[in-house]
N, C-alpha and C. Protein backbone atom coordinates (compact mmCIF):
# COMPACT_ATOMS: atom_id res chain seq x y z
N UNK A 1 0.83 -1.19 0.00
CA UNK A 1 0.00 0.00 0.00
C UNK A 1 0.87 1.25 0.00
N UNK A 2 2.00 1.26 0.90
CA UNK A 2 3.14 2.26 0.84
C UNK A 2 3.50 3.00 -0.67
N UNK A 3 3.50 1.92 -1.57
CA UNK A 3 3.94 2.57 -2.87
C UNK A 3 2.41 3.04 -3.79
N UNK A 4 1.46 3.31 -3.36
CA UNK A 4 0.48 3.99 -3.99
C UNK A 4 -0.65 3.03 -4.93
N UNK A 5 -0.95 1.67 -4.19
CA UNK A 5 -1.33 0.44 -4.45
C UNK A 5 -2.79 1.07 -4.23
N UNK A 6 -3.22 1.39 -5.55
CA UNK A 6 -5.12 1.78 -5.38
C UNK A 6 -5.97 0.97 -4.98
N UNK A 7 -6.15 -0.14 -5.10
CA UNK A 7 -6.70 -1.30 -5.14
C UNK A 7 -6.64 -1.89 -3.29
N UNK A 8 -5.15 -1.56 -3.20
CA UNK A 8 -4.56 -2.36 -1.62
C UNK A 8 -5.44 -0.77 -0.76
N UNK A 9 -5.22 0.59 -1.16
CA UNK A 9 -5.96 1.45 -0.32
C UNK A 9 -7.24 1.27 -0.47
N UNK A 10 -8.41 0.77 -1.18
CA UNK A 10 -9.74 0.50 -1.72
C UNK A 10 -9.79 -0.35 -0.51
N UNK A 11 -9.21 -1.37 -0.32
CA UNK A 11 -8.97 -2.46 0.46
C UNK A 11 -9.47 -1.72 2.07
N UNK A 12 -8.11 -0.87 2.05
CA UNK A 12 -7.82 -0.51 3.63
C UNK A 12 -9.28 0.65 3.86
N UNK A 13 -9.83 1.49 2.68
CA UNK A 13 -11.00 2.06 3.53
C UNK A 13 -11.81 1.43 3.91
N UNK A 14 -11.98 0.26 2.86
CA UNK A 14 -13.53 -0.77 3.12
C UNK A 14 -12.76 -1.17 4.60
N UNK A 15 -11.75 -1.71 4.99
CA UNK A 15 -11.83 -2.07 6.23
C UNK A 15 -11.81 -0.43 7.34
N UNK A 16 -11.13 -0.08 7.47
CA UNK A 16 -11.24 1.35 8.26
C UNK A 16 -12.23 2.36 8.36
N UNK A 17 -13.35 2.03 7.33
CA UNK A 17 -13.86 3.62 6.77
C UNK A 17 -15.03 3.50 8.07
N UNK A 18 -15.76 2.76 8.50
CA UNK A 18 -16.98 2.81 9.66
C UNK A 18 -16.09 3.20 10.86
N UNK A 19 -14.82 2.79 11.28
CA UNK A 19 -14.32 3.21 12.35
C UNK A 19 -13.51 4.87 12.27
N UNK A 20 -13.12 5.14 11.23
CA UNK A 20 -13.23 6.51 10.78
C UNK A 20 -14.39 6.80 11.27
N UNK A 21 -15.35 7.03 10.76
CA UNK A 21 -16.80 7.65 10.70
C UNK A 21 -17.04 7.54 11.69
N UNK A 22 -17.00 6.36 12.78
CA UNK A 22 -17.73 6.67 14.09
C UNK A 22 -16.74 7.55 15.03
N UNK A 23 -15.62 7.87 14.57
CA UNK A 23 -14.87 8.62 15.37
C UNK A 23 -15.28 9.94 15.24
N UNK A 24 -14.68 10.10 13.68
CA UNK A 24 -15.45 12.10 13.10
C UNK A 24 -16.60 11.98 13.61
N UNK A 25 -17.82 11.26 13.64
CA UNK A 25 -19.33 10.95 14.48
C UNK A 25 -19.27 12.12 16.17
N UNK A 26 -18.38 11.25 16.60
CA UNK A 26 -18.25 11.64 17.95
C UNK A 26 -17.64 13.07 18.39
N UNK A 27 -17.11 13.30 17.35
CA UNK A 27 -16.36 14.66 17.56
C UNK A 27 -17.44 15.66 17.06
N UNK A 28 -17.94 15.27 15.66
CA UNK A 28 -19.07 16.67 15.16
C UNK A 28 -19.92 16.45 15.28
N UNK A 29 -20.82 15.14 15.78
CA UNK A 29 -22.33 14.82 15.84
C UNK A 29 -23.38 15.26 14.58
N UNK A 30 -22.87 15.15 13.76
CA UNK A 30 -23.02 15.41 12.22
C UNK A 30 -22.63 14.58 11.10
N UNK A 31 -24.10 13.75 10.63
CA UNK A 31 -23.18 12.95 9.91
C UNK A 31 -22.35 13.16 8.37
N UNK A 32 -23.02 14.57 7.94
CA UNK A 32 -22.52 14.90 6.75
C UNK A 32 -21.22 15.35 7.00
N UNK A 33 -21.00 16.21 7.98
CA UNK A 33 -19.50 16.72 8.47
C UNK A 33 -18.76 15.15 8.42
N UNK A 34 -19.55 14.25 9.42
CA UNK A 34 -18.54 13.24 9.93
C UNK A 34 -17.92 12.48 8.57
N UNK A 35 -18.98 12.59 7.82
CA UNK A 35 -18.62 12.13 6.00
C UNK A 35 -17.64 12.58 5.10
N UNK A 36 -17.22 14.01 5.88
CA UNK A 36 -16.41 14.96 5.20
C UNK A 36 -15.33 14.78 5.63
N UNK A 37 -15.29 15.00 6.99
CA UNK A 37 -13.95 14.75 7.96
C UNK A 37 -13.47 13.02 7.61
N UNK A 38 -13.95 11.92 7.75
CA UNK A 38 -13.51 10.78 7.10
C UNK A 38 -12.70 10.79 5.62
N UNK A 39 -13.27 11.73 4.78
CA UNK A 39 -13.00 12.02 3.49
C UNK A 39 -11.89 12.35 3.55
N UNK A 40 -11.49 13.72 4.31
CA UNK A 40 -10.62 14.16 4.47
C UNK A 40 -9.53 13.45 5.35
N UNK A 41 -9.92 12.40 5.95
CA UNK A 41 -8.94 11.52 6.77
C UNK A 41 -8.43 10.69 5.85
N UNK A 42 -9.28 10.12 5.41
CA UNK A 42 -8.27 9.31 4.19
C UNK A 42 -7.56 9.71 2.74
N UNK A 43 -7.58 11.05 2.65
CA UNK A 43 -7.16 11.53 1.57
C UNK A 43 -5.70 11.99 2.32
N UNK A 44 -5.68 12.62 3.53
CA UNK A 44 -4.76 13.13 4.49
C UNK A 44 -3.45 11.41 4.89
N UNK A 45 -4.03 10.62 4.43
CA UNK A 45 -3.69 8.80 5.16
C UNK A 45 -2.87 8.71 3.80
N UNK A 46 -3.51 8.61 2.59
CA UNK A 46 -2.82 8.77 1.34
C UNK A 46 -1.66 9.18 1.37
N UNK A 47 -2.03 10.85 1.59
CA UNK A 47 -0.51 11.62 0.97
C UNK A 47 0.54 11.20 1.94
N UNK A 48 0.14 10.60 3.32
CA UNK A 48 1.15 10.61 4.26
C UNK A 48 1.92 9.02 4.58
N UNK A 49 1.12 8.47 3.53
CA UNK A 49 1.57 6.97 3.65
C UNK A 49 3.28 6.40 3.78
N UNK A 50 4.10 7.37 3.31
CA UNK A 50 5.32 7.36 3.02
C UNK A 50 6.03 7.93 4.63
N UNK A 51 5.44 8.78 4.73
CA UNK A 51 5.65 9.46 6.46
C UNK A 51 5.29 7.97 7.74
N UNK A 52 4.29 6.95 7.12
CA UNK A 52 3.76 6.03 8.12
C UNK A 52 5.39 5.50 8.65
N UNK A 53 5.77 5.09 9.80
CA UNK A 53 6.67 4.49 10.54
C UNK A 53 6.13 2.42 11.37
N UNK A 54 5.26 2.64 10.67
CA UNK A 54 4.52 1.23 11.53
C UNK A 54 4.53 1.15 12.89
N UNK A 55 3.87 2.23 13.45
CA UNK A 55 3.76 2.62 15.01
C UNK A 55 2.02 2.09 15.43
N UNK A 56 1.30 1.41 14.71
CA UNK A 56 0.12 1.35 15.48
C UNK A 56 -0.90 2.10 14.12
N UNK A 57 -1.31 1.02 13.56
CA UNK A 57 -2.13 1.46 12.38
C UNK A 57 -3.60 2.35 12.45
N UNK A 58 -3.73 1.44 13.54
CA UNK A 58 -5.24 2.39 14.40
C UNK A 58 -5.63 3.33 14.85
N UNK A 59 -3.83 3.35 15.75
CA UNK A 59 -3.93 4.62 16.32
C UNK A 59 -3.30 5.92 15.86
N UNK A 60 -1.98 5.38 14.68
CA UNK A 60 -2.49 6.46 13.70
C UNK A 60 -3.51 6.80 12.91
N UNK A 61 -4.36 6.26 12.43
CA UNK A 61 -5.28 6.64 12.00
C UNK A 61 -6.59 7.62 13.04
N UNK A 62 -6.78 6.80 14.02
CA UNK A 62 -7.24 7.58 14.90
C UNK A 62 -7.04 8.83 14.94
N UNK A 63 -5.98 9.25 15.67
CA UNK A 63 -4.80 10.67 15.63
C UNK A 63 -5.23 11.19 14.21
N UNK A 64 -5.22 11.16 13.37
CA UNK A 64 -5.68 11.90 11.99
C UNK A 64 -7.04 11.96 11.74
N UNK A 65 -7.97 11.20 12.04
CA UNK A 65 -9.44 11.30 12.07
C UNK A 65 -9.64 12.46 13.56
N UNK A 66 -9.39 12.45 14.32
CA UNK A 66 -9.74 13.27 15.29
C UNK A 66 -9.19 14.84 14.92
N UNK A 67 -7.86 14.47 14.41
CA UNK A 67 -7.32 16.33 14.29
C UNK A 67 -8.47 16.79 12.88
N UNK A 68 -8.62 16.10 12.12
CA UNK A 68 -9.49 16.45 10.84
C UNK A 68 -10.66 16.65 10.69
N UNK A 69 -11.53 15.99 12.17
CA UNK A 69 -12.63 16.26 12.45
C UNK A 69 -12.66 17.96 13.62
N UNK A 70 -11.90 17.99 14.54
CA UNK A 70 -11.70 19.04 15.29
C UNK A 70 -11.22 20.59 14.07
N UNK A 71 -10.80 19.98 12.96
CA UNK A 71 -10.22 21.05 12.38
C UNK A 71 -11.70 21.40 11.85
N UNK A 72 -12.67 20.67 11.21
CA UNK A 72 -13.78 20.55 10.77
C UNK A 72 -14.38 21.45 11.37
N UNK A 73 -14.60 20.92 12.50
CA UNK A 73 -15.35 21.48 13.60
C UNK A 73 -15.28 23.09 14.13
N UNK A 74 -13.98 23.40 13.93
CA UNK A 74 -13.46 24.78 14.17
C UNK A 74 -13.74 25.51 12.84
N UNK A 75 -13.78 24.76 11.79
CA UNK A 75 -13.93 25.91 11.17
C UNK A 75 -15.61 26.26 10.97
N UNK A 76 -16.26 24.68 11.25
CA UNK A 76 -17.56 25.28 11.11
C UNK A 76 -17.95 26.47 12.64
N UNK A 77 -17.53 26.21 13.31
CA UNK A 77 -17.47 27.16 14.50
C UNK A 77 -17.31 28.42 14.54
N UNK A 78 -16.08 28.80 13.41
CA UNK A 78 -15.76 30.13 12.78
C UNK A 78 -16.96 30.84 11.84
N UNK A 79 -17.26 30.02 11.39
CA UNK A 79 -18.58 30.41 10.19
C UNK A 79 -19.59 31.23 11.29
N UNK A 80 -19.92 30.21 12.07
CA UNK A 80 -21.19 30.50 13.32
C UNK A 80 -20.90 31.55 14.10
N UNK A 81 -19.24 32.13 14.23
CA UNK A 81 -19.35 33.44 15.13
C UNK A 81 -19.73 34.59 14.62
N UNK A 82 -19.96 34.77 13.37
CA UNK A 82 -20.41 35.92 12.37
C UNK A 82 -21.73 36.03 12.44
N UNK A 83 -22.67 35.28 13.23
CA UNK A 83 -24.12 34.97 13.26
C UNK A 83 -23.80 34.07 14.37
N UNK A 84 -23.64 34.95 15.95
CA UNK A 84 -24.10 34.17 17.00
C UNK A 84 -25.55 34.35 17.93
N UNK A 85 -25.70 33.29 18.75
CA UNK A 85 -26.91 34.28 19.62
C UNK A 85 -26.57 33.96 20.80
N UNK A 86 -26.68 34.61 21.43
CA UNK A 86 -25.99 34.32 23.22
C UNK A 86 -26.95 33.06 23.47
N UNK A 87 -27.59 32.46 23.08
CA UNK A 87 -28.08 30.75 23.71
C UNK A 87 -27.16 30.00 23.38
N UNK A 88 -26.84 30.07 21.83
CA UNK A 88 -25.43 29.26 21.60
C UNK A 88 -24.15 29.10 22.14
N UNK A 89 -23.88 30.26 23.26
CA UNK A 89 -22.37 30.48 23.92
C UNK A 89 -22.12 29.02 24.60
N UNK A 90 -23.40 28.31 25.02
CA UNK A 90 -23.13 27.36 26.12
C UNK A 90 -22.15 26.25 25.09
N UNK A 91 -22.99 25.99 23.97
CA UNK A 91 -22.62 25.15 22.87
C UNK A 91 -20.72 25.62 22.24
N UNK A 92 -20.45 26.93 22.27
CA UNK A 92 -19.10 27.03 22.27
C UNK A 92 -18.03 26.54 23.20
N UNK A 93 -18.78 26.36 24.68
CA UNK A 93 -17.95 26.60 25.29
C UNK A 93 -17.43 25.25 25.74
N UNK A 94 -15.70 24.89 25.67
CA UNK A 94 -15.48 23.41 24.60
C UNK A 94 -15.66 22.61 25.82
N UNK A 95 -16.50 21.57 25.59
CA UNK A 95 -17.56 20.64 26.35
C UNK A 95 -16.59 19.68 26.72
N UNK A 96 -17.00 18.53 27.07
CA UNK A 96 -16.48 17.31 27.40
C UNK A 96 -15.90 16.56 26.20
N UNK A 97 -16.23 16.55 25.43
CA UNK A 97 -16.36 16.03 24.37
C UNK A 97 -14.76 15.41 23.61
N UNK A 98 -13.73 16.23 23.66
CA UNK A 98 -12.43 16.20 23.56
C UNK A 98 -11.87 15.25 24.68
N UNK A 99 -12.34 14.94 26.10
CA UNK A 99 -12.27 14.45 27.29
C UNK A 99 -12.57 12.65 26.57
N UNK A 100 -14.32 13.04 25.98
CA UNK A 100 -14.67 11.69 26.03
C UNK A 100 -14.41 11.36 24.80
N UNK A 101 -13.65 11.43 23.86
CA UNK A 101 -13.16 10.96 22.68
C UNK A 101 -11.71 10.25 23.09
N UNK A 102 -10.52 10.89 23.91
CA UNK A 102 -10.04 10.44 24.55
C UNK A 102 -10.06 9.00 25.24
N UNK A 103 -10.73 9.39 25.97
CA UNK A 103 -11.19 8.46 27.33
C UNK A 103 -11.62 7.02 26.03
N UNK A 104 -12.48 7.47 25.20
CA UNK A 104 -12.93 6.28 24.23
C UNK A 104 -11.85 5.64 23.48
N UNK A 105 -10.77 6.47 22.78
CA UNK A 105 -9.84 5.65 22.29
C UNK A 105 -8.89 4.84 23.04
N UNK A 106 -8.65 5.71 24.65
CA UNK A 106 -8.28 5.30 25.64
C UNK A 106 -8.49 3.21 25.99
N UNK A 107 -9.73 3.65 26.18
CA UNK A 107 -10.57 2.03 26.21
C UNK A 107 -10.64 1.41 25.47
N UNK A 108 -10.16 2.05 23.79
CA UNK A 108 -10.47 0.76 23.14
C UNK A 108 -9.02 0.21 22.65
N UNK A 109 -7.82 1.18 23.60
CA UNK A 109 -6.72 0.76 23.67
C UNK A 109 -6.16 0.17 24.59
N UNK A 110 -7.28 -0.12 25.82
CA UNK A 110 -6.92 -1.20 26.82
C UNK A 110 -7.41 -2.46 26.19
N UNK A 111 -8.61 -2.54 25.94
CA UNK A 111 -9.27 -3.63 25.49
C UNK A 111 -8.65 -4.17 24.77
N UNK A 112 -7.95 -3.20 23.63
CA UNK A 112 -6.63 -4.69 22.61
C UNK A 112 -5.96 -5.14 23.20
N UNK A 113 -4.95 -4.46 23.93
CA UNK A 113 -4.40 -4.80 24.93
C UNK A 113 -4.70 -5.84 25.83
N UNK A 114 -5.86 -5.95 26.18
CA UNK A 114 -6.14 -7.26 27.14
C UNK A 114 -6.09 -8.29 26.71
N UNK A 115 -6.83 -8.07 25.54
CA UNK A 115 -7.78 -9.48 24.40
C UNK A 115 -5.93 -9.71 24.03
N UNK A 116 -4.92 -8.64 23.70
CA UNK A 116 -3.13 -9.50 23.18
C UNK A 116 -2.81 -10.29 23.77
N UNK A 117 -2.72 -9.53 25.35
CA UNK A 117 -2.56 -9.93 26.88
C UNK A 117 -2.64 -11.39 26.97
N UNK A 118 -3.85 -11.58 26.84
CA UNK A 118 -4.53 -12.74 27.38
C UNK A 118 -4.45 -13.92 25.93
N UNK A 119 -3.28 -14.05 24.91
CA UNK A 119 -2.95 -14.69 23.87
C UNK A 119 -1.49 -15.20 24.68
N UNK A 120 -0.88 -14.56 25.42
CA UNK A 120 0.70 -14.47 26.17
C UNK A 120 0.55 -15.62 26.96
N UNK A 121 1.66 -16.91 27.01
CA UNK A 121 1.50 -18.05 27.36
C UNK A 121 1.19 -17.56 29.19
N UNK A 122 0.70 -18.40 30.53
CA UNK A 122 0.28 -17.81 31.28
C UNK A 122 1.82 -16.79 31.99
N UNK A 123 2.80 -18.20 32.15
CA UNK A 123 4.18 -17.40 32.88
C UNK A 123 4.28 -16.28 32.53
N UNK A 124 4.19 -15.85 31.16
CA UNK A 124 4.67 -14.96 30.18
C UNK A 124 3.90 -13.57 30.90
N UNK A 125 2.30 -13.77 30.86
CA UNK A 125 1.76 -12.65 31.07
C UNK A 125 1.78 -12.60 32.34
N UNK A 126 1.67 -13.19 33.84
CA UNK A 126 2.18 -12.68 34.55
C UNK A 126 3.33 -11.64 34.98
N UNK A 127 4.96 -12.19 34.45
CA UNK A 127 5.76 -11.41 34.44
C UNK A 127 5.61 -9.82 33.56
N UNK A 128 5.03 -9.87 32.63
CA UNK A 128 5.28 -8.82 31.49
C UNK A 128 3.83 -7.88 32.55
N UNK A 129 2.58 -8.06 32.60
CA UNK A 129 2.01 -7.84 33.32
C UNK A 129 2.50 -6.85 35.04
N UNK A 130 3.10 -7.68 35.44
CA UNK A 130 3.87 -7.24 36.55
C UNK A 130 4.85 -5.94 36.40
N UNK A 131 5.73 -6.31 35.45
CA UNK A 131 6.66 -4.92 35.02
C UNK A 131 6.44 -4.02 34.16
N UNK A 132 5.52 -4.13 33.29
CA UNK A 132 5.14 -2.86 32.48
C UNK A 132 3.72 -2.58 32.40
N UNK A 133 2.85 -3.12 33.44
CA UNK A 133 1.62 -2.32 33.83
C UNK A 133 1.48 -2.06 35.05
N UNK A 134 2.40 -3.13 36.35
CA UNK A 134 2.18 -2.44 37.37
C UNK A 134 3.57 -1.61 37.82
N UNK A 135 4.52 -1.69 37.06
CA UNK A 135 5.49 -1.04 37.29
C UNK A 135 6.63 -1.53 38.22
N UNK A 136 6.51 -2.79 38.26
CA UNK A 136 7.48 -3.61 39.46
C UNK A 136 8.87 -3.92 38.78
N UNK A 137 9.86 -3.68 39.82
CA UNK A 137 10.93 -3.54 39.93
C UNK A 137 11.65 -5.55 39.49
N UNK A 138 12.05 -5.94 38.99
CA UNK A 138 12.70 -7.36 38.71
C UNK A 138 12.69 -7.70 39.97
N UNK A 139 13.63 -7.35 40.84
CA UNK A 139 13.27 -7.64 42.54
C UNK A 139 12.07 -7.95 42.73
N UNK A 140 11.41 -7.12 42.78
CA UNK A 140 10.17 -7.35 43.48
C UNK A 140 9.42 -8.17 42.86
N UNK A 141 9.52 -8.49 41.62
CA UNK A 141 8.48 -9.40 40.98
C UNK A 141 9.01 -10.80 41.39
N UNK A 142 10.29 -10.69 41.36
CA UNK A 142 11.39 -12.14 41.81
C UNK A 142 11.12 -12.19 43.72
N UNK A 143 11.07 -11.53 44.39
CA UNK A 143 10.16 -11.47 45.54
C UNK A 143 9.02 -12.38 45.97
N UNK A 144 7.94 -11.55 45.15
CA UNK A 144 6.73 -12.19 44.62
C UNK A 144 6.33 -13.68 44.33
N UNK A 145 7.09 -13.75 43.22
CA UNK A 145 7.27 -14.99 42.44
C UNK A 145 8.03 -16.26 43.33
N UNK A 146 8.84 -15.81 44.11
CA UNK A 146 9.15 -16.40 44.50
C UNK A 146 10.62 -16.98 43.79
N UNK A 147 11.22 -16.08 43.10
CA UNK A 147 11.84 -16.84 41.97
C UNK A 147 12.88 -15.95 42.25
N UNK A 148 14.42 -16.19 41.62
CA UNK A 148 15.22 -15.25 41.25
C UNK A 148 15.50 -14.29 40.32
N UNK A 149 16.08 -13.49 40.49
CA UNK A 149 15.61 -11.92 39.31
C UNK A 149 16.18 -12.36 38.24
N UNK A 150 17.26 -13.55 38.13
CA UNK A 150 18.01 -13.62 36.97
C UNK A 150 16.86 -14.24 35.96
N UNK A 151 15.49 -15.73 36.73
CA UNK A 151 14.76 -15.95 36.19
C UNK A 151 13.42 -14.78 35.72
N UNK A 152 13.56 -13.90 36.49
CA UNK A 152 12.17 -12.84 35.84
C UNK A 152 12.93 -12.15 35.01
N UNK A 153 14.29 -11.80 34.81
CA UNK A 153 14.97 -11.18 33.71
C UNK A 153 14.86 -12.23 32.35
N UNK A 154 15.37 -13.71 32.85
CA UNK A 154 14.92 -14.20 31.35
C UNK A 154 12.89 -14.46 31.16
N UNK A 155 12.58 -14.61 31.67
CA UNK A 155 11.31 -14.93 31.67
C UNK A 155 10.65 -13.37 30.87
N UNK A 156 11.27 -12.24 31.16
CA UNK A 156 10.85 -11.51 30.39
C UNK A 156 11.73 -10.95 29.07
N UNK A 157 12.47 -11.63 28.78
CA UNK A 157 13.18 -11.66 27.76
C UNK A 157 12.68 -12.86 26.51
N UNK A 158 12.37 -13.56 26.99
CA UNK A 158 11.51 -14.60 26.72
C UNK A 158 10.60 -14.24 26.10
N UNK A 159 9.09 -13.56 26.77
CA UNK A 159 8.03 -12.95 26.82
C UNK A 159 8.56 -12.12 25.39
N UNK A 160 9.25 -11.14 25.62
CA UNK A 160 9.32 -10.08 24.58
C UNK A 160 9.62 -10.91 22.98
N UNK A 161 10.52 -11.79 23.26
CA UNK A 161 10.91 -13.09 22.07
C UNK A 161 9.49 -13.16 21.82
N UNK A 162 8.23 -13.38 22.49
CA UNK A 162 7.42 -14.12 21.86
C UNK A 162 6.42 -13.44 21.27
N UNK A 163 6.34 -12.48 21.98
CA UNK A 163 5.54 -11.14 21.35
C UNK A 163 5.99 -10.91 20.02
N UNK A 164 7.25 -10.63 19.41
CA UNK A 164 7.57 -10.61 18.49
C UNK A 164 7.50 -11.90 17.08
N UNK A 165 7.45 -12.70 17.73
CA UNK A 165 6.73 -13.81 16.69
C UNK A 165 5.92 -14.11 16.57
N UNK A 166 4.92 -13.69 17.61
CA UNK A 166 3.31 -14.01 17.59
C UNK A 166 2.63 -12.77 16.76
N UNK A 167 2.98 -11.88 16.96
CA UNK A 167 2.44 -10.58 16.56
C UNK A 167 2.85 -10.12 15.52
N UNK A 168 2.46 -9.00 15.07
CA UNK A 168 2.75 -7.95 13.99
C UNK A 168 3.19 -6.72 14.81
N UNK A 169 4.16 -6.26 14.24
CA UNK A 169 4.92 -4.63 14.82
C UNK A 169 4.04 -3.96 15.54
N UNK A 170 3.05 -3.79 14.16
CA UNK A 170 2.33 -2.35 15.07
C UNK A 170 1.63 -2.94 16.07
N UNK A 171 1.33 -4.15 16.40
CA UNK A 171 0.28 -3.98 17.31
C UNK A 171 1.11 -4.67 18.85
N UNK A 172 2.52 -4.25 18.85
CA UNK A 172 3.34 -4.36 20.10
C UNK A 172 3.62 -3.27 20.30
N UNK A 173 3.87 -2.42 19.61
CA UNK A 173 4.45 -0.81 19.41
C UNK A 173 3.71 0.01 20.35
C-alpha cells in the first residue's frame, strides 16, 4: 500500500472507513461533516503513507481522524461566530467532548491490549504484566514470584521473544 497500491488502499478504507466515521461521528455529531472529515482523513492517510513508521495502524489513524474532524469542527465554528446568539455560547464553550473521545480511544486501547494480553502463554503474562503495567521492579516481581531476578529477567526476555513472533509490529508498538 506504501507505494500507492489503489486497489490495496480500496482495500484498507472498506476495512477502516466505519471506524473513521464513528470517530469524526463523535467529535461533530453530524453525519454529513462526519462524511467529510472521514474524506478528508483518508485523503490526508494517502498523501502521508510514506511518512507512516509502523507505530500502530489504528492509532495512527485515529490521531488523523480526530485532528481532521476538530479542524472541521473549528472551522464550522468560525462560520457560526459571524451569526451568534448568546443561547449558543453554552454550545461554544469546549464541552467534554475532547475528554470523552479520549477516554474512548483510551478504552479501546486497553481492550486490545487485554484481548493480546490474554494470547501471552500464562508465565509470560504474569511477568510482562507485573513490570510494564504495574510497574514492578525485577526484585520485586522475583520477591513475589518467588523466583530469582536472573529468572524474571529471562522470563521476560523470553516474553518479549514471543511477542515478536506471535504478533505484527504495530500492534506491540
Amino acid at each position: 500500500m506504501k507505494k500507492g497500491d489503489r486497489s490495496a488502499f480500496h482495500e484498507f478504507v472498506k476495512l477502516y472507513g466505519q471506524t473513521v466515521f464513528r470517530i469524526a461521528y463523535s467529535v461533530l455529531h453530524d453525519e454529513k461533516e462526519a462524511e467529510d472529515a472521514a474524506q478528508e482523513t483518508f485523503l490526508q492517510v494517502y498523501k502521508s503513507l510514506s511518512a507512516y513508521r509502523s507505530q500502530g495502524i489504528k492509532s495512527w489513524l485515529s490521531r488523523i481522524t480526530v485532528n481532521k474532524a476538530i479542524d472541521l469542527k473549528r472551522r464550522r465554528d468560525r462560520r457560526r461566530e459571524d451569526h451568534w446568539d448568546p443561547a449558543d455560547v453554552a454550545d461554544k464553550i469546549p464541552a467534554q467532548e475532547d475528554e470523552l473521545l479520549e477516554d474512548m480511544l483510551s478504552q479501546e486501547r486497553r481492550n486490545e491490549l487485554q484481548s493480546k494480553l490474554s494470547e501471552l502463554p500464562p508465565g509470560h503474562r504474569q511477568v510482562v504484566t507485573a513490570f510494564y503495567f504495574e510497574g514492578k521492579s525485577h526484585e520485586q516481581i522475583a520477591s513475589e514470584l518467588a523466583l530469582s531476578v536472573k529468572t524474571i529477567e529471562s522470563k521476560l526476555y523470553r516474553a518479549r521473544a514471543w511477542i515478536r513472533e506471535h504478533w505484527k509490529e504495530e500492534e506491540w508498538q
